[in-house]
N, C-alpha and C. Protein backbone atom coordinates (compact mmCIF):
# COMPACT_ATOMS: atom_id res chain seq x y z
N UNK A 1 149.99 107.29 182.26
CA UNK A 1 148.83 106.40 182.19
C UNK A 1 148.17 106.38 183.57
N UNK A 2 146.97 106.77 183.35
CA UNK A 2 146.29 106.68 184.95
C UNK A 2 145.86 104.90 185.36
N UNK A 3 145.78 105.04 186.76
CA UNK A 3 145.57 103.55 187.46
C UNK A 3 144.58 102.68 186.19
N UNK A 4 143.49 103.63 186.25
CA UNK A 4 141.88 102.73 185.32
C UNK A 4 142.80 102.36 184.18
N UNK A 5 143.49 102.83 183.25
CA UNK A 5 143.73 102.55 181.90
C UNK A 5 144.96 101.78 182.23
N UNK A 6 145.95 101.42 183.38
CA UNK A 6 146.70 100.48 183.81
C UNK A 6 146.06 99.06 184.08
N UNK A 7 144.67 99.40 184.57
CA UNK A 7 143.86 98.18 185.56
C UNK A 7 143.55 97.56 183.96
N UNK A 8 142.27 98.53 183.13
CA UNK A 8 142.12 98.30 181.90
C UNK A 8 143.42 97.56 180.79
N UNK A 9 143.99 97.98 180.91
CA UNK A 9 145.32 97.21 180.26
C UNK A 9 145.69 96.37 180.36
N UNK A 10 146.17 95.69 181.59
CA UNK A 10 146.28 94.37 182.50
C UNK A 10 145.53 93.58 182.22
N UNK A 11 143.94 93.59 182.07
CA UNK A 11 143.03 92.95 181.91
C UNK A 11 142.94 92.47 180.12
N UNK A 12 143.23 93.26 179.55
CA UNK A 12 143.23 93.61 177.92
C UNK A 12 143.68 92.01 177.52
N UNK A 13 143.20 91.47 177.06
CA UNK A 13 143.42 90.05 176.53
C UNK A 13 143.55 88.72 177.16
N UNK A 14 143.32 88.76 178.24
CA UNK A 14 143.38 87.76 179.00
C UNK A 14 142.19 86.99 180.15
N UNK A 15 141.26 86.99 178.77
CA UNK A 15 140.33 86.08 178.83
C UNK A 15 140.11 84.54 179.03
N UNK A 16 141.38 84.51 178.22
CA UNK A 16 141.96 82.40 177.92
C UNK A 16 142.13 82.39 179.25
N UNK A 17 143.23 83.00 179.90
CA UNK A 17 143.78 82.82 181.01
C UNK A 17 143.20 82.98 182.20
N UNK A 18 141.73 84.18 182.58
CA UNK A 18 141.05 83.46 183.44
C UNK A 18 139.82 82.33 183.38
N UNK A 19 139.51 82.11 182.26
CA UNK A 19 138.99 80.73 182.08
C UNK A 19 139.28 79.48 182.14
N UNK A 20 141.10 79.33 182.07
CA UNK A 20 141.57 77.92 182.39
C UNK A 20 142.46 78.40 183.65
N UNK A 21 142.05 79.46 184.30
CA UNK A 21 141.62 79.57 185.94
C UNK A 21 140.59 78.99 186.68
N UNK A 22 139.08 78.73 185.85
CA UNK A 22 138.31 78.89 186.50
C UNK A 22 137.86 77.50 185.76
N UNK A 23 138.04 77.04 185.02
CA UNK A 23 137.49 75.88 184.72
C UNK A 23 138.15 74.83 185.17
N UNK A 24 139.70 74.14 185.88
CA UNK A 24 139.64 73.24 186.74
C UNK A 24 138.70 73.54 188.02
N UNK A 25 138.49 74.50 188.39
CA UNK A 25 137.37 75.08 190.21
C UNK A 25 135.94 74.16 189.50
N UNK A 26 135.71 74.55 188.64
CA UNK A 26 134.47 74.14 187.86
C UNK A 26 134.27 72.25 188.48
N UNK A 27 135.35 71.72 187.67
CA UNK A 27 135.43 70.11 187.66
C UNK A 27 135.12 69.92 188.86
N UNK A 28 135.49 70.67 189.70
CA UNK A 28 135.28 69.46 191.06
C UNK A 28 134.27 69.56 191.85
N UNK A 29 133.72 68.53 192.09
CA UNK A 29 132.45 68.33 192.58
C UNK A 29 132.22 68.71 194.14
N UNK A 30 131.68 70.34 194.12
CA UNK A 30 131.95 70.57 195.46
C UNK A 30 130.73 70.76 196.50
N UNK A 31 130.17 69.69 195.97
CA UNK A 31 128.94 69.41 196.73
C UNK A 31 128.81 69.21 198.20
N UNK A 32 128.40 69.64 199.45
CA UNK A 32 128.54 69.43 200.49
C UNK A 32 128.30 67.79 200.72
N UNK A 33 129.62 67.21 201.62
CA UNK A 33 129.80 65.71 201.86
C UNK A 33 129.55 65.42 202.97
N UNK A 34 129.72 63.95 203.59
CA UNK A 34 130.38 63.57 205.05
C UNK A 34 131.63 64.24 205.62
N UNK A 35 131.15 64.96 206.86
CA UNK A 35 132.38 65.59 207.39
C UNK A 35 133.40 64.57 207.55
N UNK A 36 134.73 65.46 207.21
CA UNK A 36 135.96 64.27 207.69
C UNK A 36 136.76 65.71 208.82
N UNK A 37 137.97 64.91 209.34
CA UNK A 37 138.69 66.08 210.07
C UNK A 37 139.67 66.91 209.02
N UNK A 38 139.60 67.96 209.06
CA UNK A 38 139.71 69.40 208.56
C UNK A 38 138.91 69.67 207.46
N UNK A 39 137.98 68.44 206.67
CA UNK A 39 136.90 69.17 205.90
C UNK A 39 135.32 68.81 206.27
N UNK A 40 135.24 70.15 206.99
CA UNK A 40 133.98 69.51 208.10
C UNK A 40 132.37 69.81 207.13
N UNK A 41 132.94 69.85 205.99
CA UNK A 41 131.62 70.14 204.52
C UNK A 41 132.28 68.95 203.84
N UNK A 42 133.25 68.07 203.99
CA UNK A 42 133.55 67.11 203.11
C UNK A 42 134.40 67.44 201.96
N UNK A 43 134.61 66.04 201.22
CA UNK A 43 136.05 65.97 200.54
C UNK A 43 135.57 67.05 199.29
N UNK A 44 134.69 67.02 198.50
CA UNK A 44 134.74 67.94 197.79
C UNK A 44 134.92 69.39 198.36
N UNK A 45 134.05 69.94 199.02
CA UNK A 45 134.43 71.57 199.57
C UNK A 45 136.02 71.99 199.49
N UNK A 46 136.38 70.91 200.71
CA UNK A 46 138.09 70.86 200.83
C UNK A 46 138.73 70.85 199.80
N UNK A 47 138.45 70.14 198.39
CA UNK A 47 139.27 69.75 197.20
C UNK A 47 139.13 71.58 196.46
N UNK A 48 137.98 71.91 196.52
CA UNK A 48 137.68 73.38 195.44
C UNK A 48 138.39 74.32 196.75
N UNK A 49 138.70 74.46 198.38
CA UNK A 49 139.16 75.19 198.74
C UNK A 49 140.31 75.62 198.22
N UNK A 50 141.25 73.95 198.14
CA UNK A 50 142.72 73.61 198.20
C UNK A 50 143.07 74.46 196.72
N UNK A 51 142.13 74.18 195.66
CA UNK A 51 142.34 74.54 194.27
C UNK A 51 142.54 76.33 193.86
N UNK A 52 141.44 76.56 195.13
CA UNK A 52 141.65 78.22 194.70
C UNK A 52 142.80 78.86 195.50
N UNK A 53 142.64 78.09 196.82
CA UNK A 53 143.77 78.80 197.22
C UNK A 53 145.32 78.23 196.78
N UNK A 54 145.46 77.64 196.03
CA UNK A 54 146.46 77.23 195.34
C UNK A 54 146.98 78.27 194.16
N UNK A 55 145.64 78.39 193.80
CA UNK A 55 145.75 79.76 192.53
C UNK A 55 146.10 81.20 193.05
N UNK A 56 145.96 81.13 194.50
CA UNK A 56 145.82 82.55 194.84
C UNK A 56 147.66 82.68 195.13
N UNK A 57 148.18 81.87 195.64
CA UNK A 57 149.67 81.48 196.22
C UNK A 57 150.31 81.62 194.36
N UNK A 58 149.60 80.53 193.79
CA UNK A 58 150.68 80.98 192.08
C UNK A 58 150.66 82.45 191.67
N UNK A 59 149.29 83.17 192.06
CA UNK A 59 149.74 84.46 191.51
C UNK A 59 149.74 85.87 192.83
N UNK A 60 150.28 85.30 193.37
CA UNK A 60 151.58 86.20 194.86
C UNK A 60 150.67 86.36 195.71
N UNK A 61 149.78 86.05 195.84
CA UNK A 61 148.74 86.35 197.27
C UNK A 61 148.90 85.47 198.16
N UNK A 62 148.66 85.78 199.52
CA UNK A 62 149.21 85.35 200.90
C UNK A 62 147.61 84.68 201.11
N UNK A 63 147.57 83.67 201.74
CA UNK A 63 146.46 82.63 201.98
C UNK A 63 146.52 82.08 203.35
N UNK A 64 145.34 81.64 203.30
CA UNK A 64 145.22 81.40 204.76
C UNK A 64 143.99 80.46 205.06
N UNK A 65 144.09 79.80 205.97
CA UNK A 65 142.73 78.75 206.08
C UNK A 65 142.24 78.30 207.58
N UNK A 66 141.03 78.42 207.93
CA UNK A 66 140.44 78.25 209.16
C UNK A 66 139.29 76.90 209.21
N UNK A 67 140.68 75.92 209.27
CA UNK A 67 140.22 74.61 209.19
C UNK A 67 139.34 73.69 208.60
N UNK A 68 140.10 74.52 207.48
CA UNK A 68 138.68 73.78 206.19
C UNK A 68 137.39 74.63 206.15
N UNK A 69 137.41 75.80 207.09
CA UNK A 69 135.64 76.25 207.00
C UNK A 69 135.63 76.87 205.98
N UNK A 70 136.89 78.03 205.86
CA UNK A 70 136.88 79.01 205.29
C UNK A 70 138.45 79.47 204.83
N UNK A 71 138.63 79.42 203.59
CA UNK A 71 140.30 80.28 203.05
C UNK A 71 139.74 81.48 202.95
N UNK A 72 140.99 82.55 203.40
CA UNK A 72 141.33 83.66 203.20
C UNK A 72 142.11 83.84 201.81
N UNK A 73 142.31 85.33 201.22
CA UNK A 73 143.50 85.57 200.24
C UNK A 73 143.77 86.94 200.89
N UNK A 74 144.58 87.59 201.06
CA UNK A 74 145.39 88.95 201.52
C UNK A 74 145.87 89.30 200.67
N UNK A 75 145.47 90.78 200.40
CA UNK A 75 146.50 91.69 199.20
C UNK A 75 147.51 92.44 199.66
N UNK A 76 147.41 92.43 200.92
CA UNK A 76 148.96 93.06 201.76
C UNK A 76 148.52 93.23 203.17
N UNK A 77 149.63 93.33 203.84
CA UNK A 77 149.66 93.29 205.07
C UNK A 77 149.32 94.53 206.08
N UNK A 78 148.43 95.43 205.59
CA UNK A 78 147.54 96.03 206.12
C UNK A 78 146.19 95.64 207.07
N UNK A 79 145.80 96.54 208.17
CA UNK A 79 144.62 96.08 208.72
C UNK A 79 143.25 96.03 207.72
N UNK A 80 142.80 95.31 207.99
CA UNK A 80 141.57 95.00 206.70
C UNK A 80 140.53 95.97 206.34
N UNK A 81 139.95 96.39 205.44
CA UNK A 81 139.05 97.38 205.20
C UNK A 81 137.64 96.77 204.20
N UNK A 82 138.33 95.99 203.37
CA UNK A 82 137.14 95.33 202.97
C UNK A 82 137.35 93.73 202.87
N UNK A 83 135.80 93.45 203.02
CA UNK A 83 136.07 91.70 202.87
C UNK A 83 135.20 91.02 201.93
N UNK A 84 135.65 90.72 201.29
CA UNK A 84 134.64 90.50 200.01
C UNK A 84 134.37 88.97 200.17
N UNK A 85 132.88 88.33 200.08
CA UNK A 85 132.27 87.13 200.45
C UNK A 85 132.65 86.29 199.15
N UNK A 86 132.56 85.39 198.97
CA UNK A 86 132.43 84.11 198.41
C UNK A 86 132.26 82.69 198.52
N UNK A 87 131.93 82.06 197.73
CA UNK A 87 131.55 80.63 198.22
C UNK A 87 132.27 79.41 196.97
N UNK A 88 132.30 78.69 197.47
CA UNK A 88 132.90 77.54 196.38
C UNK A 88 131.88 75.81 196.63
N UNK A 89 131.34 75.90 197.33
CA UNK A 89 130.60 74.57 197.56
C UNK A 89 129.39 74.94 196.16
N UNK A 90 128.24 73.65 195.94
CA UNK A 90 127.58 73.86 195.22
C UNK A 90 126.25 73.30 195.50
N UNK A 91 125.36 73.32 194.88
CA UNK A 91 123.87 72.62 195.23
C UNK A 91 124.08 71.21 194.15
N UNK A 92 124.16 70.24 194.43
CA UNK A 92 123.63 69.19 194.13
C UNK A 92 123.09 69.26 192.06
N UNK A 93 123.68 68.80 191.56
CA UNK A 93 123.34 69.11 190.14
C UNK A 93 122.05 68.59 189.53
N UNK A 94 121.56 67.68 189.70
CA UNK A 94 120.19 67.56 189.11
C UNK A 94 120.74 67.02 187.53
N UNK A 95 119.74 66.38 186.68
CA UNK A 95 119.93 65.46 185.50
C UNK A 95 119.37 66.84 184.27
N UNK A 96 119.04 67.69 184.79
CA UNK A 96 118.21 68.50 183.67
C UNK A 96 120.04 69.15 182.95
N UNK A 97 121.03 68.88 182.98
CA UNK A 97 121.94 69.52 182.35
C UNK A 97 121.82 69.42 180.69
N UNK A 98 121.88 70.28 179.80
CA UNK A 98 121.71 70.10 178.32
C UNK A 98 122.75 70.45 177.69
N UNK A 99 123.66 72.04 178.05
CA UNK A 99 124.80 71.83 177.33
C UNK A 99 125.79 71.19 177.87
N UNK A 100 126.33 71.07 179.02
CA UNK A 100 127.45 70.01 179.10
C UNK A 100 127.14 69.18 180.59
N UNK A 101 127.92 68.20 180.94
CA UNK A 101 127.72 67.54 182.41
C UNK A 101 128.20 68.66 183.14
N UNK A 102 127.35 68.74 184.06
CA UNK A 102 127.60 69.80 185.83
C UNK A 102 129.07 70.00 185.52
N UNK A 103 130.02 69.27 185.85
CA UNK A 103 131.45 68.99 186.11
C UNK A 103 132.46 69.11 185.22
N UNK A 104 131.92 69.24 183.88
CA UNK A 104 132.92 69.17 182.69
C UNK A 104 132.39 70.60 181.71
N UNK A 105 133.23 71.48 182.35
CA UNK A 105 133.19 72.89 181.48
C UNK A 105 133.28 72.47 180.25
N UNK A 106 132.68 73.71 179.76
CA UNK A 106 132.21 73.86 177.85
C UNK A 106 132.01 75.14 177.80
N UNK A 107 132.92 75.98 177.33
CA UNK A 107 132.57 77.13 176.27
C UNK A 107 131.69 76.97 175.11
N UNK A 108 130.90 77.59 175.31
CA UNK A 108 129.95 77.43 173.99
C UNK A 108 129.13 79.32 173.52
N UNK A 109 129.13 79.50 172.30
CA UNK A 109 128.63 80.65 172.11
C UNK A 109 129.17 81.65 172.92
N UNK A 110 130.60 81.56 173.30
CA UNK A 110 131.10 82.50 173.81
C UNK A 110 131.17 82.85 175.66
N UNK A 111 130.05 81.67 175.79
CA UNK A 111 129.84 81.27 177.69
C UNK A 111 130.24 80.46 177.94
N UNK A 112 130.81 80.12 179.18
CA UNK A 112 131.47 79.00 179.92
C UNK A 112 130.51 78.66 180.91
N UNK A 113 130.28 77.49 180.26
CA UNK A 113 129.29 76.85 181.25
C UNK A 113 129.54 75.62 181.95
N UNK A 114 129.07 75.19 183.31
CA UNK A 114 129.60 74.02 184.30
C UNK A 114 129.21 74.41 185.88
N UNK A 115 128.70 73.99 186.48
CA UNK A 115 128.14 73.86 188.27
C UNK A 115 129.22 74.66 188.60
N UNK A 116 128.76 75.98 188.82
CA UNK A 116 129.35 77.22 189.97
C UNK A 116 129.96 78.41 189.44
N UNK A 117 130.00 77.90 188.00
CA UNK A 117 130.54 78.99 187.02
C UNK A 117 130.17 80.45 187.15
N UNK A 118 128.31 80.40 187.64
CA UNK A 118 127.81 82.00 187.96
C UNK A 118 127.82 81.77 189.55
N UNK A 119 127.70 80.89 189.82
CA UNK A 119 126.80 80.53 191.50
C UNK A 119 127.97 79.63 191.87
N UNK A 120 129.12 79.98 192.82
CA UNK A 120 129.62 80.72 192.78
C UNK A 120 131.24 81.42 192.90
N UNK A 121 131.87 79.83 191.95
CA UNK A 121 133.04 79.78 191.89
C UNK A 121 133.64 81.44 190.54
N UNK A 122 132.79 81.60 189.93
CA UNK A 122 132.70 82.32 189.21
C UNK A 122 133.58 83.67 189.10
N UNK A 123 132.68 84.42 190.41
CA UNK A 123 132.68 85.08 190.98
C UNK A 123 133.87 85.60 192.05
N UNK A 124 134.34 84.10 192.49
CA UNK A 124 135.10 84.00 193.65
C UNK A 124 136.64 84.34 192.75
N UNK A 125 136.83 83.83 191.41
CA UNK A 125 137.54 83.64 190.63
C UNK A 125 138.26 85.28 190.57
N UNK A 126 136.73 85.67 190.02
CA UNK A 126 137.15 86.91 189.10
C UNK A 126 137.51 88.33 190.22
N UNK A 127 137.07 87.94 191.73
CA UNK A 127 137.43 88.62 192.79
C UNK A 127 138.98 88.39 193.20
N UNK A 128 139.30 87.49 192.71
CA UNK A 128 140.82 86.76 193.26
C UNK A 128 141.81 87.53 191.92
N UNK A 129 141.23 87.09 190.60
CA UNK A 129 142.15 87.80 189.30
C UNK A 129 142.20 89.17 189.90
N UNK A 130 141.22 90.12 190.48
CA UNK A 130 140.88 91.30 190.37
C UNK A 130 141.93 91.75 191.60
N UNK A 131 142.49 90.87 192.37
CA UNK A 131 143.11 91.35 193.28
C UNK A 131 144.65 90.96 193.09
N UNK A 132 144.94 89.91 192.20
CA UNK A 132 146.29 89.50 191.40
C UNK A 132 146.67 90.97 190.41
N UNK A 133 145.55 91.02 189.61
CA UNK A 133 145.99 92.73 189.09
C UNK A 133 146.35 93.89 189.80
N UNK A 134 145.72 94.30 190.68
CA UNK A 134 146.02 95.41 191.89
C UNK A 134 147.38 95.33 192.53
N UNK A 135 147.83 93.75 193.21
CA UNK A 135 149.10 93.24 193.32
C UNK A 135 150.09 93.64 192.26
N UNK A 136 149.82 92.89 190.60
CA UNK A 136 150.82 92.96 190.22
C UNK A 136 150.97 94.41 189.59
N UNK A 137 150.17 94.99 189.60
CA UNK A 137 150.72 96.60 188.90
C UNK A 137 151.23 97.62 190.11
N UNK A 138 150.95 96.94 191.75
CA UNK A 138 151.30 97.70 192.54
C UNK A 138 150.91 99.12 193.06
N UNK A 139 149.11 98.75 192.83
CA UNK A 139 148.67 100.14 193.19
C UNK A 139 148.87 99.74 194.74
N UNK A 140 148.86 101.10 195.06
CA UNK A 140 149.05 101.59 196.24
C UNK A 140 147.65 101.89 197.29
N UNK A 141 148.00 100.42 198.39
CA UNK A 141 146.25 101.01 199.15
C UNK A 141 146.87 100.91 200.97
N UNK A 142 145.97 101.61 201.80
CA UNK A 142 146.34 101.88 202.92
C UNK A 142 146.02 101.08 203.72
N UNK A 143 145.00 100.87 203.03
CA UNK A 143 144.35 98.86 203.72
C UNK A 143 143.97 97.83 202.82
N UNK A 144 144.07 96.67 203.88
CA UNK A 144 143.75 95.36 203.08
C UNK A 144 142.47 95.14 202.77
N UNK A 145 142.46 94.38 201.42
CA UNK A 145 141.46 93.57 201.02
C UNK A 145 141.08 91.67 201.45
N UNK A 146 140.67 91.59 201.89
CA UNK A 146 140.64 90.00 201.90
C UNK A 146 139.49 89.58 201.78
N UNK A 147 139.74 88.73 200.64
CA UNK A 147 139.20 87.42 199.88
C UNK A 147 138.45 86.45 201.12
N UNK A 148 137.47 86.04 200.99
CA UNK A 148 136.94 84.89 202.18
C UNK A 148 136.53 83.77 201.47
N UNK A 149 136.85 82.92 201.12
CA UNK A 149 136.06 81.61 200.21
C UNK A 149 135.45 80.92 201.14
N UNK A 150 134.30 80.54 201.17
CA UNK A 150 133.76 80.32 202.13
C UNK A 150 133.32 78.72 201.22
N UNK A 151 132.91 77.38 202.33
CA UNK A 151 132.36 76.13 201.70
C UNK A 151 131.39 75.83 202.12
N UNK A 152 130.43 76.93 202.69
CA UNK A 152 129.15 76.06 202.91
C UNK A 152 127.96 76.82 202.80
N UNK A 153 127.57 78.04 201.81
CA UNK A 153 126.92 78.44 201.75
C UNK A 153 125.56 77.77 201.41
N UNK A 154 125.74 76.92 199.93
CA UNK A 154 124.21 76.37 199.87
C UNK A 154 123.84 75.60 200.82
N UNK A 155 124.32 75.30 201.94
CA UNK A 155 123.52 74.72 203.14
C UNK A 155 123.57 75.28 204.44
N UNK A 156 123.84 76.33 204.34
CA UNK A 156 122.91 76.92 205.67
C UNK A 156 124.41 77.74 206.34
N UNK A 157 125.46 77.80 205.66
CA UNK A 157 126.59 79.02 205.70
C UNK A 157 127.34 78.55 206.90
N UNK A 158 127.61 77.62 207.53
CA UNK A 158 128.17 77.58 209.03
C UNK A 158 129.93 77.63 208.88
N UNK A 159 129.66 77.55 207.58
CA UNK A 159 131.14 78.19 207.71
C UNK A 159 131.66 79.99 208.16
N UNK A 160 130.89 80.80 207.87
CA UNK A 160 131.05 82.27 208.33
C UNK A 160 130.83 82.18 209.65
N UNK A 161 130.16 81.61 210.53
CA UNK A 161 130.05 81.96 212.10
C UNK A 161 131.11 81.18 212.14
N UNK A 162 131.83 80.30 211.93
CA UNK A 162 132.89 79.68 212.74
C UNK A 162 133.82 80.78 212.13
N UNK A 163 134.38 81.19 211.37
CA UNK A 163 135.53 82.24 211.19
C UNK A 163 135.30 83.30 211.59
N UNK A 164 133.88 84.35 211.76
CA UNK A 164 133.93 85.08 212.21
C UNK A 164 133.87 85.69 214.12
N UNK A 165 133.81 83.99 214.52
CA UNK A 165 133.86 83.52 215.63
C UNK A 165 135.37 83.61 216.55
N UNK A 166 136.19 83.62 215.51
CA UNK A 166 137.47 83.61 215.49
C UNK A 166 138.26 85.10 214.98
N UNK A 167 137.54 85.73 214.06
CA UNK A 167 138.22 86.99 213.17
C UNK A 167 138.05 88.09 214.47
């Protein structure tokens, strides 16, 4: 069986399972707050950091965090080669919601809908599953991948200059 039809395989039915991945990230309201000390975007940012990188530790990935700005995920202990962006904070929800409240996921017609689902917990999700698969089938790479969740993109990103200030 080649890698693709291993990767393909892995993936083969387990749809449920990244959706009630991604729908507690959904609930929490990760709207940029009052800075506190170590969540300098506030208690929500910090709460959707804590959540993914929680998920990334249940399924064997090594994590890492630069004081609330920004979690890392590591697929092995190689020097890094790619770094794939993401964000978990959100814009402010607005009253125009029709199929469900901002905060309370709903599958409907086959979409999962809820504040960040495309924009951009979504995303961040399906970059994290995508690197739990690679892990658990044990392909073989010469360098690392790392995950960046970043919490402050919809307002002006100051979370990437402070980590990359540091990286």
């Amino acid at each position: 069986m080649t890698v693709n039809e291993r990767i393909e395989a892995w993936f083969a039915g387990r749809e449920d399972e990244y959706v009630s991945a991604l729908a507690p990230l959904i609930a929490i309201d990760s709207t940029t707050g009052t800075p506190e000390p170590g969540k300098p975007f506030g208690s929500g940012p910090a709460m959707a950091l804590d959540a993914a990188l929680e998920l990334a530790r249940k399924w064997g990935l090594t994590t890492g965090e630069d004081e609330g700005y920004v979690g890392t995920v590591d697929l092995n202990d190689q020097p890094d080669q790619l770094h794939i962006l993401a964000h978990l904070d959100v814009v402010p929800a607005g009253d125009d919601w029709t199929v469900c409240k901002p905060f309370e996921p709903v599958i409907q017609d086959g979409k999962l809908y809820g504040r960040g689902s495309i924009d951009d917990k979504g995303p961040a999700i399906a970059a994290l599953y995508a690197m739990a698969c690679v892990r658990s089938l044990g392909v073989p790479l010469k360098r690392n991948v790392r995950l960046i969740l970043g919490t402050d993109e919809e307002c002006g990103s100051g979370d990437l200059p402070h980590y990359y200030g540091k990286e």
